[in-house]
PDB file of N, CA and C in Angstrom:
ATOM      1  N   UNK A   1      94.283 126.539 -57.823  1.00  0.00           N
ATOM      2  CA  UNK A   1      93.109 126.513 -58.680  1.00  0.00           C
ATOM      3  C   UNK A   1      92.675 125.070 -58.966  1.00  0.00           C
ATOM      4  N   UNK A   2      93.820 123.988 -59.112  1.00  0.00           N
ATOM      5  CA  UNK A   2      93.632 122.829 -59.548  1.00  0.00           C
ATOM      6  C   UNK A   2      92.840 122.315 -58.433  1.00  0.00           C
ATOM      7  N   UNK A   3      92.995 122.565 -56.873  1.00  0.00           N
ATOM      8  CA  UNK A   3      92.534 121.987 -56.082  1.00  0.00           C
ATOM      9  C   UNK A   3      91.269 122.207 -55.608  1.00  0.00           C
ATOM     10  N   UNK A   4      90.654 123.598 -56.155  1.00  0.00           N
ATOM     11  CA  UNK A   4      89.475 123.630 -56.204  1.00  0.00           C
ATOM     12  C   UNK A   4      88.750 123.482 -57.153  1.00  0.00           C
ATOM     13  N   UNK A   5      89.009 122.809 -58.353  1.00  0.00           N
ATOM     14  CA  UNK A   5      88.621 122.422 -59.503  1.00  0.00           C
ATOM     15  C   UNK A   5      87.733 120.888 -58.869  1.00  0.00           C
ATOM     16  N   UNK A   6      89.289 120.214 -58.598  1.00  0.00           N
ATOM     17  CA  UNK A   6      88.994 118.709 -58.092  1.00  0.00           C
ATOM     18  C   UNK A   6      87.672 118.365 -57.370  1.00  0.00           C
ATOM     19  N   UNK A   7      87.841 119.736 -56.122  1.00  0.00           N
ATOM     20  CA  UNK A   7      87.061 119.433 -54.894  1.00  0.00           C
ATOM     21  C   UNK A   7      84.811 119.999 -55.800  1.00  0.00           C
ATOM     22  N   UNK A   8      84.927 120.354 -56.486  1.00  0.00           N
ATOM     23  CA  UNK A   8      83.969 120.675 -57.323  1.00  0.00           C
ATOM     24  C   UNK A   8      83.367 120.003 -57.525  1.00  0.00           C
ATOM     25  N   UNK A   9      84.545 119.412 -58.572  1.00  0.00           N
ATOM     26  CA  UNK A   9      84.010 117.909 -59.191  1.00  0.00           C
ATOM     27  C   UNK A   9      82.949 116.605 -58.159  1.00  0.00           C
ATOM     28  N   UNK A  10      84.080 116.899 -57.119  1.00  0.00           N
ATOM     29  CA  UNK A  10      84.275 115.433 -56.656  1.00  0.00           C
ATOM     30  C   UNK A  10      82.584 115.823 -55.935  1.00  0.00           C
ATOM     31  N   UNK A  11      82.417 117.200 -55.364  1.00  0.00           N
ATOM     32  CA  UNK A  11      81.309 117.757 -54.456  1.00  0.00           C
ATOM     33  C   UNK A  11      79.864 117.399 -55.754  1.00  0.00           C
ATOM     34  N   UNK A  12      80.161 117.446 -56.533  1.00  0.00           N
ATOM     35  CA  UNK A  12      79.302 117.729 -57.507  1.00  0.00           C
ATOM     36  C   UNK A  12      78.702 116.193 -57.817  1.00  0.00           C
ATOM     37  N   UNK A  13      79.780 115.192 -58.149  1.00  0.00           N
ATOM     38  CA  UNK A  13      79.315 114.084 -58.183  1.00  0.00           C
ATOM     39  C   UNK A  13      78.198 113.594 -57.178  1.00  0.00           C
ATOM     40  N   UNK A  14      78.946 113.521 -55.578  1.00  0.00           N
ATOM     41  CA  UNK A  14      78.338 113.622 -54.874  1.00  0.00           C
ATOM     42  C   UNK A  14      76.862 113.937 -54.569  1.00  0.00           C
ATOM     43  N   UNK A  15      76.646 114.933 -55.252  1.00  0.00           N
ATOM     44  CA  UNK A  15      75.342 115.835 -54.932  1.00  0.00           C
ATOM     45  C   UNK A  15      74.948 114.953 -55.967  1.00  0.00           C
ATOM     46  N   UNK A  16      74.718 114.700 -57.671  1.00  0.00           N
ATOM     47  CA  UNK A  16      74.276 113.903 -58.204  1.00  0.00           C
ATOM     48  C   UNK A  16      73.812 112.449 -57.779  1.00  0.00           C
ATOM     49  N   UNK A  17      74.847 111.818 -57.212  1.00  0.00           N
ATOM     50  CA  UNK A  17      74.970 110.440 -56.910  1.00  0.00           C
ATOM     51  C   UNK A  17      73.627 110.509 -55.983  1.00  0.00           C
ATOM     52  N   UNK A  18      73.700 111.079 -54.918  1.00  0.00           N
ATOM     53  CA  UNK A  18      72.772 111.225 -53.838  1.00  0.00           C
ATOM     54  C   UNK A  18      71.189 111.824 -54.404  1.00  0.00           C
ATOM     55  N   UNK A  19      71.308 112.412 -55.579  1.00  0.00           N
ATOM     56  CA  UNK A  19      69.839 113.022 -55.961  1.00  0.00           C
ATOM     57  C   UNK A  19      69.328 111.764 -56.279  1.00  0.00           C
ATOM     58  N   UNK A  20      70.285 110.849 -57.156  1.00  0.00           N
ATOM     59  CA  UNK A  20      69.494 109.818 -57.887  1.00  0.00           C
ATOM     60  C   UNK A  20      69.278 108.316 -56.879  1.00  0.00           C
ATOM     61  N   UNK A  21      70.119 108.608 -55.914  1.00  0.00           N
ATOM     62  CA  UNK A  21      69.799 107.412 -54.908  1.00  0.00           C
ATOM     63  C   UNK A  21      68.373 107.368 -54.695  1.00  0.00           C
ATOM     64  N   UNK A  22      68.043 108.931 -54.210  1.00  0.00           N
ATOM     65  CA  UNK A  22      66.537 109.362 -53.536  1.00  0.00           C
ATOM     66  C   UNK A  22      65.564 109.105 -54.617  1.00  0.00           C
ATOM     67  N   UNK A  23      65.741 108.937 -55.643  1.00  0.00           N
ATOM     68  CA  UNK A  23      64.381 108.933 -56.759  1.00  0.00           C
ATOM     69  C   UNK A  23      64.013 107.532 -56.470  1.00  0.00           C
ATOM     70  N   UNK A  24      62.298 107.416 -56.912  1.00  0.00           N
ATOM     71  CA  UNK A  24      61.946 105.974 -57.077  1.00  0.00           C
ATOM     72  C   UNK A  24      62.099 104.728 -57.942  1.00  0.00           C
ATOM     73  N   UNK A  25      62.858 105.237 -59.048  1.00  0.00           N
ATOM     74  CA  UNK A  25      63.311 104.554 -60.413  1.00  0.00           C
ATOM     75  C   UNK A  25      64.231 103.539 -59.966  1.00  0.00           C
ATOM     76  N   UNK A  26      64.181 102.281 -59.883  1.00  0.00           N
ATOM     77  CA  UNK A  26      65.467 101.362 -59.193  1.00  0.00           C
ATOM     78  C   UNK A  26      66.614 101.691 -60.135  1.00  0.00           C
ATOM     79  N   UNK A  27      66.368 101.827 -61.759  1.00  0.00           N
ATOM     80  CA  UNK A  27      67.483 101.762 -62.380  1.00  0.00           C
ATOM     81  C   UNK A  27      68.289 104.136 -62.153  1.00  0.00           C
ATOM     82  N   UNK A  28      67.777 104.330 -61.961  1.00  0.00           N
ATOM     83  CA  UNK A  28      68.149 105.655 -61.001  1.00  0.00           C
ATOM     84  C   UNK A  28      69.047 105.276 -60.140  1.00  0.00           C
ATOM     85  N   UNK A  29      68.570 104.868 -59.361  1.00  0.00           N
ATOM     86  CA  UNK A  29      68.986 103.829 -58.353  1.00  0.00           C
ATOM     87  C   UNK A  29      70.534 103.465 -58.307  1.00  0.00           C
ATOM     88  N   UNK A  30      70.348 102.637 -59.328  1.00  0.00           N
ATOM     89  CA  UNK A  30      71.378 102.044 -59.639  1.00  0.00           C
ATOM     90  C   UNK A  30      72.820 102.939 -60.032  1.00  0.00           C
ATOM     91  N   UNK A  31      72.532 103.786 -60.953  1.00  0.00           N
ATOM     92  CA  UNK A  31      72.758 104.777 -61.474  1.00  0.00           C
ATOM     93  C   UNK A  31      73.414 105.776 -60.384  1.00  0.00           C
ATOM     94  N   UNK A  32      72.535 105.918 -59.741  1.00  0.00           N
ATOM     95  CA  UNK A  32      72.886 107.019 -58.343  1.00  0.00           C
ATOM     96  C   UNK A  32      74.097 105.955 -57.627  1.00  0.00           C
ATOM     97  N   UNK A  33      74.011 105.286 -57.249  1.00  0.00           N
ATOM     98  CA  UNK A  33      75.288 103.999 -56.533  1.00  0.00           C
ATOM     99  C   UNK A  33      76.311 104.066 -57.441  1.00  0.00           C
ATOM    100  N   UNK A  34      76.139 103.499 -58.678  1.00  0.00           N
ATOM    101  CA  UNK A  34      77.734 104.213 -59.642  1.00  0.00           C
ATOM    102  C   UNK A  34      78.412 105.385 -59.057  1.00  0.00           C
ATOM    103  N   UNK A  35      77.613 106.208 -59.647  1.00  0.00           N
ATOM    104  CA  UNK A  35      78.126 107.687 -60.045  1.00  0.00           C
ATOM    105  C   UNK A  35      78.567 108.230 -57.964  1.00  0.00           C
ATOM    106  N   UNK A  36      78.071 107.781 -57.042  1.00  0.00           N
ATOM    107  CA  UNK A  36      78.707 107.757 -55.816  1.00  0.00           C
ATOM    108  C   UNK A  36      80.281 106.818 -55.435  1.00  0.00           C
ATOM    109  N   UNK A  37      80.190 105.389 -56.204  1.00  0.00           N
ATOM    110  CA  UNK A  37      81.246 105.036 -55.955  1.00  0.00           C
ATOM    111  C   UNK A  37      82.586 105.535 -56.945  1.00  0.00           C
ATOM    112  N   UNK A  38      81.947 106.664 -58.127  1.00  0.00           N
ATOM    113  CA  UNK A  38      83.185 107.177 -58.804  1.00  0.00           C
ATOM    114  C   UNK A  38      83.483 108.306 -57.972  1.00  0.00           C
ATOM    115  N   UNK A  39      83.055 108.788 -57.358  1.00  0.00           N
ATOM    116  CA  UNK A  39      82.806 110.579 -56.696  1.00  0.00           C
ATOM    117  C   UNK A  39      83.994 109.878 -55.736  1.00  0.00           C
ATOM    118  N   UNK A  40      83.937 108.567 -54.430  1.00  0.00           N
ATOM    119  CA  UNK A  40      84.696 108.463 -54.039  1.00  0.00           C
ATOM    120  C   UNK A  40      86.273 108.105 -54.643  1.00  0.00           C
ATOM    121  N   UNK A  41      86.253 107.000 -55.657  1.00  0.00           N
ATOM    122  CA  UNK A  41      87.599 107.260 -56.628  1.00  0.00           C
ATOM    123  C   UNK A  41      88.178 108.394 -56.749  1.00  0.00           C
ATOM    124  N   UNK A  42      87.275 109.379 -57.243  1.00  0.00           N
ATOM    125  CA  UNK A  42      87.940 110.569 -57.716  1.00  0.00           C
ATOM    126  C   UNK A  42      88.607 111.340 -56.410  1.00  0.00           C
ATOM    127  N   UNK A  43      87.571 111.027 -55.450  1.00  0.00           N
ATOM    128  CA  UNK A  43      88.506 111.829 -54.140  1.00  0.00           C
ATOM    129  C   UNK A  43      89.601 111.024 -53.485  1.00  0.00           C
ATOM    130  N   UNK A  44      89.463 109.297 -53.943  1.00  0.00           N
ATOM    131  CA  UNK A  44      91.040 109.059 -53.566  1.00  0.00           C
ATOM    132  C   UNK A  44      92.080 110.056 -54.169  1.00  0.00           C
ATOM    133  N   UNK A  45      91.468 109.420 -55.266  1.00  0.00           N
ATOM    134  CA  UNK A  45      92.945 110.141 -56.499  1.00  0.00           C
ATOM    135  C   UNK A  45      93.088 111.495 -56.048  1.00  0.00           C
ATOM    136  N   UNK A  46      92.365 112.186 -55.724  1.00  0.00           N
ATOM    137  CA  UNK A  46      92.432 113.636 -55.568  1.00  0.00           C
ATOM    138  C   UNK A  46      93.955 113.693 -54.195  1.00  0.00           C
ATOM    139  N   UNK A  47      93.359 112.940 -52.860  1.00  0.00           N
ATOM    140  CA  UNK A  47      93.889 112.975 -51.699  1.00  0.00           C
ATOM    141  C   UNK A  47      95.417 111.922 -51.741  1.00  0.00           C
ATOM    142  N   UNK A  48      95.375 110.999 -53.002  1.00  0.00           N
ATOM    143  CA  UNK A  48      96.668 110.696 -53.264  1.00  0.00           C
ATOM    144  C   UNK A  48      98.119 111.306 -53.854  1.00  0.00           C
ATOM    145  N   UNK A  49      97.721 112.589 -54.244  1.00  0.00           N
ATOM    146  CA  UNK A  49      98.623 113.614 -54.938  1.00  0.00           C
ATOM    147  C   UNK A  49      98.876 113.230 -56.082  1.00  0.00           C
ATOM    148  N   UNK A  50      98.402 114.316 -56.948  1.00  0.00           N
ATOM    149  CA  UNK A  50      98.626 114.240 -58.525  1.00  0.00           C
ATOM    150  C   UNK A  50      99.550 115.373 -58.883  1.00  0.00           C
ATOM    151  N   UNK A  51     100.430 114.692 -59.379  1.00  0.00           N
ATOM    152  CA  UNK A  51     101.646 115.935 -59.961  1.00  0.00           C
ATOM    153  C   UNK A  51     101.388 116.201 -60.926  1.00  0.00           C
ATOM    154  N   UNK A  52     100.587 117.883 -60.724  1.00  0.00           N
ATOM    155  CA  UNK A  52     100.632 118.145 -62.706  1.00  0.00           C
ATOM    156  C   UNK A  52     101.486 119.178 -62.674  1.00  0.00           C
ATOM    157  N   UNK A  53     101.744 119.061 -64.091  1.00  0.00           N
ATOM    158  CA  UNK A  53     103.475 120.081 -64.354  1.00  0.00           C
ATOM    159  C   UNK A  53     103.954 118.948 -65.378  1.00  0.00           C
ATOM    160  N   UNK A  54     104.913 118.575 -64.734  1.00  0.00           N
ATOM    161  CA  UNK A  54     105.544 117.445 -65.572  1.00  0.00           C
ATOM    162  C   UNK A  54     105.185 115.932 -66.187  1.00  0.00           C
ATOM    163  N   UNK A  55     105.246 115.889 -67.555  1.00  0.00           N
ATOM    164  CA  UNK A  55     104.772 114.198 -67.750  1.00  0.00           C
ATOM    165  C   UNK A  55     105.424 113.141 -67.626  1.00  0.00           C
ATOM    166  N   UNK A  56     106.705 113.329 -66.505  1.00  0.00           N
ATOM    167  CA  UNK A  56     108.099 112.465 -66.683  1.00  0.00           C
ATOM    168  C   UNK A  56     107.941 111.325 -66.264  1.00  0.00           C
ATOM    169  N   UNK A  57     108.097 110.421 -67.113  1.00  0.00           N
ATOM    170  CA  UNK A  57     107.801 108.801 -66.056  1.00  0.00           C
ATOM    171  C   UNK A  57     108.988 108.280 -65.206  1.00  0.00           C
ATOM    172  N   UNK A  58     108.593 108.469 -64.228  1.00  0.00           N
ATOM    173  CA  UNK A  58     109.735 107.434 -62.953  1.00  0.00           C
ATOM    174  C   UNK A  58     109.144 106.224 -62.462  1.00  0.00           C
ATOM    175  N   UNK A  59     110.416 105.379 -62.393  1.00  0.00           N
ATOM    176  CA  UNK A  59     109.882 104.016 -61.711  1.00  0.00           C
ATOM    177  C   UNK A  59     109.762 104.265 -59.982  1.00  0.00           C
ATOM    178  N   UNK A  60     108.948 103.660 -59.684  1.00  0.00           N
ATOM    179  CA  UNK A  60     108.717 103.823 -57.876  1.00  0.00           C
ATOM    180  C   UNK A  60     110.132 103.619 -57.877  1.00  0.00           C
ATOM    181  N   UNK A  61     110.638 102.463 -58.676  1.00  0.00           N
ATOM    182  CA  UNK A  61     112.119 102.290 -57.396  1.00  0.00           C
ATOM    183  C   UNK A  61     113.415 102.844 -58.030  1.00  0.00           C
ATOM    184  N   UNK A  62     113.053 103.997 -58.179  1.00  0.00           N
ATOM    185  CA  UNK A  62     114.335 104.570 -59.137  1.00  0.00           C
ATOM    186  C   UNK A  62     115.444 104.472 -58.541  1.00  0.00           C
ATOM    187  N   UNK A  63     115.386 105.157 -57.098  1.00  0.00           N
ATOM    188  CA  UNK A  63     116.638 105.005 -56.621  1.00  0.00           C
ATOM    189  C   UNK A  63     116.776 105.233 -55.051  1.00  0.00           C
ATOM    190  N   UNK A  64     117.589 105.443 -54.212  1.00  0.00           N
ATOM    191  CA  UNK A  64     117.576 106.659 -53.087  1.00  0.00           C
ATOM    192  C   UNK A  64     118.556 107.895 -52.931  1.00  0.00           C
ATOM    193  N   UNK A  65     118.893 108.487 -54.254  1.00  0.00           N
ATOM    194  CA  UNK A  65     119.981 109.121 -54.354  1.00  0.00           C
ATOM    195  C   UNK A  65     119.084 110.526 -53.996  1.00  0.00           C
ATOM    196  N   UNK A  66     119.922 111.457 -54.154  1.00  0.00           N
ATOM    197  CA  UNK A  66     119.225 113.012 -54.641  1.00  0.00           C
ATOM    198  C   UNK A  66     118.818 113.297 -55.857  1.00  0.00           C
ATOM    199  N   UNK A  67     118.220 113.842 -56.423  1.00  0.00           N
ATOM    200  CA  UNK A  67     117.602 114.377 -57.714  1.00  0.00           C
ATOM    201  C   UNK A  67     116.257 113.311 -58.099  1.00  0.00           C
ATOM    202  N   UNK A  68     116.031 112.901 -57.550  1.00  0.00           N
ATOM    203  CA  UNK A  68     114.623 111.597 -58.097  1.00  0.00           C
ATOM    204  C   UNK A  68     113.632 112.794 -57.796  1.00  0.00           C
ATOM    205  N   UNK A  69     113.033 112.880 -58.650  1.00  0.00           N
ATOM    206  CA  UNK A  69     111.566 113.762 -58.443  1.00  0.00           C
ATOM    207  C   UNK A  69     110.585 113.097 -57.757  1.00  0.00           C
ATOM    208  N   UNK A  70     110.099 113.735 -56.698  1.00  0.00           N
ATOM    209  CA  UNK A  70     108.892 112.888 -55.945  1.00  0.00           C
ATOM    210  C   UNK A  70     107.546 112.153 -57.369  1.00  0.00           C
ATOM    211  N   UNK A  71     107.200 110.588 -57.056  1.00  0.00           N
ATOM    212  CA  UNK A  71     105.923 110.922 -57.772  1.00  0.00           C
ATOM    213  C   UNK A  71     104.860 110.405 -56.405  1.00  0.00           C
ATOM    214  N   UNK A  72     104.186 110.087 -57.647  1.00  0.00           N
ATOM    215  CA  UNK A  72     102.312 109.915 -56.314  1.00  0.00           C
ATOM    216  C   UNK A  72     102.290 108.832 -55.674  1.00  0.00           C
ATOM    217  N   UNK A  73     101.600 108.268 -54.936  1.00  0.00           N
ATOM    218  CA  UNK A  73     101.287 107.384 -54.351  1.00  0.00           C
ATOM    219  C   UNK A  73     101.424 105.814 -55.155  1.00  0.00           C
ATOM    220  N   UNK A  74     101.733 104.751 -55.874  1.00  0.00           N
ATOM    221  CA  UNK A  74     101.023 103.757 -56.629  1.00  0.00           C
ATOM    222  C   UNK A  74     100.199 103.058 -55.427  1.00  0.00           C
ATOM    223  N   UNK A  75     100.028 103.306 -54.129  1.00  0.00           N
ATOM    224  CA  UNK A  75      98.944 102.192 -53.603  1.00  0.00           C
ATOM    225  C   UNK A  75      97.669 102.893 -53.696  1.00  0.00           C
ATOM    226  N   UNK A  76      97.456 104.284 -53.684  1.00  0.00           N
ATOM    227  CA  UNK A  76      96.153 104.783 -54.211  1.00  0.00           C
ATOM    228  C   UNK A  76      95.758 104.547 -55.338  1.00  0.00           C
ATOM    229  N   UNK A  77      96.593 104.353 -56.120  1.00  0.00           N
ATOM    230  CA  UNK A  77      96.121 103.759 -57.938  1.00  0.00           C
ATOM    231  C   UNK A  77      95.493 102.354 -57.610  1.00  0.00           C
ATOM    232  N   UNK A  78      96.391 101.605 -57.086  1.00  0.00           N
ATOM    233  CA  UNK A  78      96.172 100.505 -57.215  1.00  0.00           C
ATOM    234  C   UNK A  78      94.544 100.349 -56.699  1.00  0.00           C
ATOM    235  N   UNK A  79      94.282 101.022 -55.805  1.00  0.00           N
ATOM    236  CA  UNK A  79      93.464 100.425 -54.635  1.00  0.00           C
ATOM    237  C   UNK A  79      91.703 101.251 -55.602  1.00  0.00           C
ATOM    238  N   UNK A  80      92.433 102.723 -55.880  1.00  0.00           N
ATOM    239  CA  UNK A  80      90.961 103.226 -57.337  1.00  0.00           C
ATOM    240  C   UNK A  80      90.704 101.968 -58.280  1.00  0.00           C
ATOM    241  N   UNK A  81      92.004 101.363 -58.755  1.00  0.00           N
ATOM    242  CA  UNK A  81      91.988 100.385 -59.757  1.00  0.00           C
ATOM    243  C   UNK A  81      91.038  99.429 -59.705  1.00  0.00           C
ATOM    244  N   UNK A  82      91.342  98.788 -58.223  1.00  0.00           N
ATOM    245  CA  UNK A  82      90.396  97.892 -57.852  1.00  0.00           C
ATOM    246  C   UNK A  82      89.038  98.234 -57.668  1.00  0.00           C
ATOM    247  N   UNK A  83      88.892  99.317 -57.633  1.00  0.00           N
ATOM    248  CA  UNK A  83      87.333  99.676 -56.333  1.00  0.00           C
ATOM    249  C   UNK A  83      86.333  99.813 -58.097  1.00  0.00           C
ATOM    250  N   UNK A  84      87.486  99.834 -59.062  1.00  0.00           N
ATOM    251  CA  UNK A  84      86.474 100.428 -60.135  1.00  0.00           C
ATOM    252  C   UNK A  84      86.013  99.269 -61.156  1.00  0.00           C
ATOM    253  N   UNK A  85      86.929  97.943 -60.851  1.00  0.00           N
ATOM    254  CA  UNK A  85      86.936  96.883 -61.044  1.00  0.00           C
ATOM    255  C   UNK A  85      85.190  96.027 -60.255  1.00  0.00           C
ATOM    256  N   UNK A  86      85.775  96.407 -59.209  1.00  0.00           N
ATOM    257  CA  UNK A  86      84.470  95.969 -57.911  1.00  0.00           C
ATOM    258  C   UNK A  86      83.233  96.935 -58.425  1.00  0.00           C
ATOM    259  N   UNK A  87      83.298  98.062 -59.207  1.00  0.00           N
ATOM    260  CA  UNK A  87      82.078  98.654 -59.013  1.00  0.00           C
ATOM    261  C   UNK A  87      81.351  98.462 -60.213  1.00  0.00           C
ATOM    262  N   UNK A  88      82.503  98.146 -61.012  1.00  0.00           N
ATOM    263  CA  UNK A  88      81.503  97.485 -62.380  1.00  0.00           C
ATOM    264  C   UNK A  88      81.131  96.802 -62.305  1.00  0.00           C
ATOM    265  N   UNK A  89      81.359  95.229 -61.563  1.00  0.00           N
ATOM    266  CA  UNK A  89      80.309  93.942 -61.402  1.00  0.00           C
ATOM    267  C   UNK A  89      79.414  94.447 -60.326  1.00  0.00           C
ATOM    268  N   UNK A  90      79.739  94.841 -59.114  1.00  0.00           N
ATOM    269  CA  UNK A  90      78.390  95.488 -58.603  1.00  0.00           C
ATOM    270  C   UNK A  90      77.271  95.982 -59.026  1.00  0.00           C
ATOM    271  N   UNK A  91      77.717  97.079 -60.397  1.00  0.00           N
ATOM    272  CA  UNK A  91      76.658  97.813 -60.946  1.00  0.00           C
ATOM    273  C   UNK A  91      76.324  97.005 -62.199  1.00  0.00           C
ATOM    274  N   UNK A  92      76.721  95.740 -62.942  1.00  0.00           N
ATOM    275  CA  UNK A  92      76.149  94.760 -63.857  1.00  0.00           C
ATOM    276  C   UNK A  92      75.367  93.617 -62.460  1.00  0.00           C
ATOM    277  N   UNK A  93      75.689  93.488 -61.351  1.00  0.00           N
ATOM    278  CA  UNK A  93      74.678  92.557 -60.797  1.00  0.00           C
ATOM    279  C   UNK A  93      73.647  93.633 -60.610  1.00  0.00           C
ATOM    280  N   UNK A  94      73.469  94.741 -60.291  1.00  0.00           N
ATOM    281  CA  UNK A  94      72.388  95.272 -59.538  1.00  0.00           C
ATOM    282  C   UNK A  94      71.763  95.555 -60.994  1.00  0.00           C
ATOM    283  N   UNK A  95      71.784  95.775 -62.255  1.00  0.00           N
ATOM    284  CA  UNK A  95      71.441  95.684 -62.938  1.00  0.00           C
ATOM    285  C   UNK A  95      70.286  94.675 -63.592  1.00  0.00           C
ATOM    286  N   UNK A  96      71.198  93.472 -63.516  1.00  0.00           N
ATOM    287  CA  UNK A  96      70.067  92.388 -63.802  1.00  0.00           C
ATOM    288  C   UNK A  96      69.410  92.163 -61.964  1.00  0.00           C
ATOM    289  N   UNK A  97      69.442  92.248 -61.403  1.00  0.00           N
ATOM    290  CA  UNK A  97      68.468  92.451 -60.625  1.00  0.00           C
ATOM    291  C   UNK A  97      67.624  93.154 -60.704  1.00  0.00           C
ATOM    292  N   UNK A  98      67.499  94.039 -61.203  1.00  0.00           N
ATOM    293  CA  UNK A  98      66.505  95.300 -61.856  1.00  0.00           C
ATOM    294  C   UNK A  98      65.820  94.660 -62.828  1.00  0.00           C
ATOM    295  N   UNK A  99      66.434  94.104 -63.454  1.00  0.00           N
ATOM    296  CA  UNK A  99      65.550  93.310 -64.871  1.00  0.00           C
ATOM    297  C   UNK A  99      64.976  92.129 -64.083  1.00  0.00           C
ATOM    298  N   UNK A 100      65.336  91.372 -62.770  1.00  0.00           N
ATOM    299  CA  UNK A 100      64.662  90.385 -62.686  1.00  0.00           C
ATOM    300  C   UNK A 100      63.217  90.678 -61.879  1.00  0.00           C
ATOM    301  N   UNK A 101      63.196  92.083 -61.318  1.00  0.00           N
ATOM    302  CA  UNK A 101      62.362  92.975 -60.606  1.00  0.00           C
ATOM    303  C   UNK A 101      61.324  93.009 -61.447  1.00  0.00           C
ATOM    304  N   UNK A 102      62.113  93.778 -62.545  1.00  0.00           N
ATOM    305  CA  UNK A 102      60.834  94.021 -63.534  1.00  0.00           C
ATOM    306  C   UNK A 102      59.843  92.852 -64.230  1.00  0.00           C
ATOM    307  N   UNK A 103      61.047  91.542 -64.504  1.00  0.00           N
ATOM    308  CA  UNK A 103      60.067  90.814 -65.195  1.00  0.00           C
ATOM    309  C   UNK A 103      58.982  90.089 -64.393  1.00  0.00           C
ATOM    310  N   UNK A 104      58.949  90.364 -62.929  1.00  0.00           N
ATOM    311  CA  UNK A 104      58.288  89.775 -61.919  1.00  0.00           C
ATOM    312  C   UNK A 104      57.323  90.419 -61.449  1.00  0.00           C
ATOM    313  N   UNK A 105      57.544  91.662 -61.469  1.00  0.00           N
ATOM    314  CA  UNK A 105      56.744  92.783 -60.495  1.00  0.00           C
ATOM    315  C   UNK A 105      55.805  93.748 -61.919  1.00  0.00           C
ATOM    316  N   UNK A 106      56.510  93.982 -63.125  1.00  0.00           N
ATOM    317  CA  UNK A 106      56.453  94.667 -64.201  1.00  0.00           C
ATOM    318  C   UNK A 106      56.397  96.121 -63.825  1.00  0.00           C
ATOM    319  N   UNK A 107      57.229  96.236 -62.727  1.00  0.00           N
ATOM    320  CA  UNK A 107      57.498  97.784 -62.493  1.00  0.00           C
ATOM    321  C   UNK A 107      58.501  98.173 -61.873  1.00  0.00           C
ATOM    322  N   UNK A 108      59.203  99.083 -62.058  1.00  0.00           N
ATOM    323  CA  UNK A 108      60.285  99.525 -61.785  1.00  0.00           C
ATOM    324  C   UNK A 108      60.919 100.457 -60.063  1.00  0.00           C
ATOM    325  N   UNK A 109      59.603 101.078 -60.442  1.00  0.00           N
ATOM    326  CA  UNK A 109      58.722 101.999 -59.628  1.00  0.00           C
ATOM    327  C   UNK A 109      59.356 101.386 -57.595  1.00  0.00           C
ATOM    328  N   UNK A 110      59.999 101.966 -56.940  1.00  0.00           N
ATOM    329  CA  UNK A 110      60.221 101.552 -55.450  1.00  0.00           C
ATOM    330  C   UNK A 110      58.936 101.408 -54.668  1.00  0.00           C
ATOM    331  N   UNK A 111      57.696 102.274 -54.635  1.00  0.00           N
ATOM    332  CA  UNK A 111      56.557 102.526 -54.081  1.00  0.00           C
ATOM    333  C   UNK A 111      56.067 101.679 -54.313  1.00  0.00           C
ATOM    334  N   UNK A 112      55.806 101.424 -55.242  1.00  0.00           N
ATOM    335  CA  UNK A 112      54.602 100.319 -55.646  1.00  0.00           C
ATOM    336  C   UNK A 112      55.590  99.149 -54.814  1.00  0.00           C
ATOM    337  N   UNK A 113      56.553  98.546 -55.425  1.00  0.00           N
ATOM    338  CA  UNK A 113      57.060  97.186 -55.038  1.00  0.00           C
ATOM    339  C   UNK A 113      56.999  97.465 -53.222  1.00  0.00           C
ATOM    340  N   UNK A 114      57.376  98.164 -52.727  1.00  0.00           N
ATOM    341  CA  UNK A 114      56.450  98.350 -51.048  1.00  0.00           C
ATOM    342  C   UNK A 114      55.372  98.188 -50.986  1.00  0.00           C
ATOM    343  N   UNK A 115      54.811  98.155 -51.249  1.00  0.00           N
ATOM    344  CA  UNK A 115      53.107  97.955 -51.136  1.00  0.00           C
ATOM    345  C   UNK A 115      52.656  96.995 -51.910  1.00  0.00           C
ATOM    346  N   UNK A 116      53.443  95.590 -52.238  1.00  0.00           N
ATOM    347  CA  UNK A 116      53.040  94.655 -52.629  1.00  0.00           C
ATOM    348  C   UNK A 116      53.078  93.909 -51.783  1.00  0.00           C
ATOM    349  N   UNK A 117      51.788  92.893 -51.388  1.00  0.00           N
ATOM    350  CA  UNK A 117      52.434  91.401 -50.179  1.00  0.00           C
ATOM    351  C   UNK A 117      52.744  90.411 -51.095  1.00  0.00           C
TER     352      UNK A 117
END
């Protein structure tokens, strides 16, 4: 059930992310590029294995004996960690680029700024 919960989500973002790419609003736009680079996070994490059941904390290097409970991946954490790091200054530069659009062009609008020489 959990795994088609995930795959929902992650489908769902997706479909959002992509509606708002297509609109003419740059800050949509913008908006739509977020909400796509979380859709992919979420499907790392998804495809990195999440153990739900237990909240037991193990260290990666517990041991190599018998009885260590498998946990998840830490290089998929690490690597969501980063991408979400990278996607917040991405989405604060494309931001003020939007504002520097506007204070130049005074419109937001994709169409119009095409059809300007």
């Amino acid at each position: 059930m959990s795994a088609f919960v995930l795959a929902l989500v992650v489908g769902a973002l997706f479909a959002l992310g992509t509606f708002l790419l297509l609109r003419r609003d740059l800050i949509r736009v913008v908006w739509g590029l977020a909400i796509v680079s979380q859709a992919a996070n979420v499907y790392l994490l998804a495809m990195g294995g999440i153990e739900l059941g237990g909240f037991e904390t193990v260290p990666v290097l517990a041991g190599h004996g018998e009885g260590v409970p498998e946990t998840t991946d830490p290089v998929v954490q690490a690597l969501v960690l980063t991408a979400i790091v990278i996607g917040f200054g991405m989405t604060a530069f494309a931001l003020v680029l939007s504002y520097r659009v506007y204070e130049e062009h005074d419109t937001l609008d994709a169409s119009e700024l095409g059809d300007r020489e």
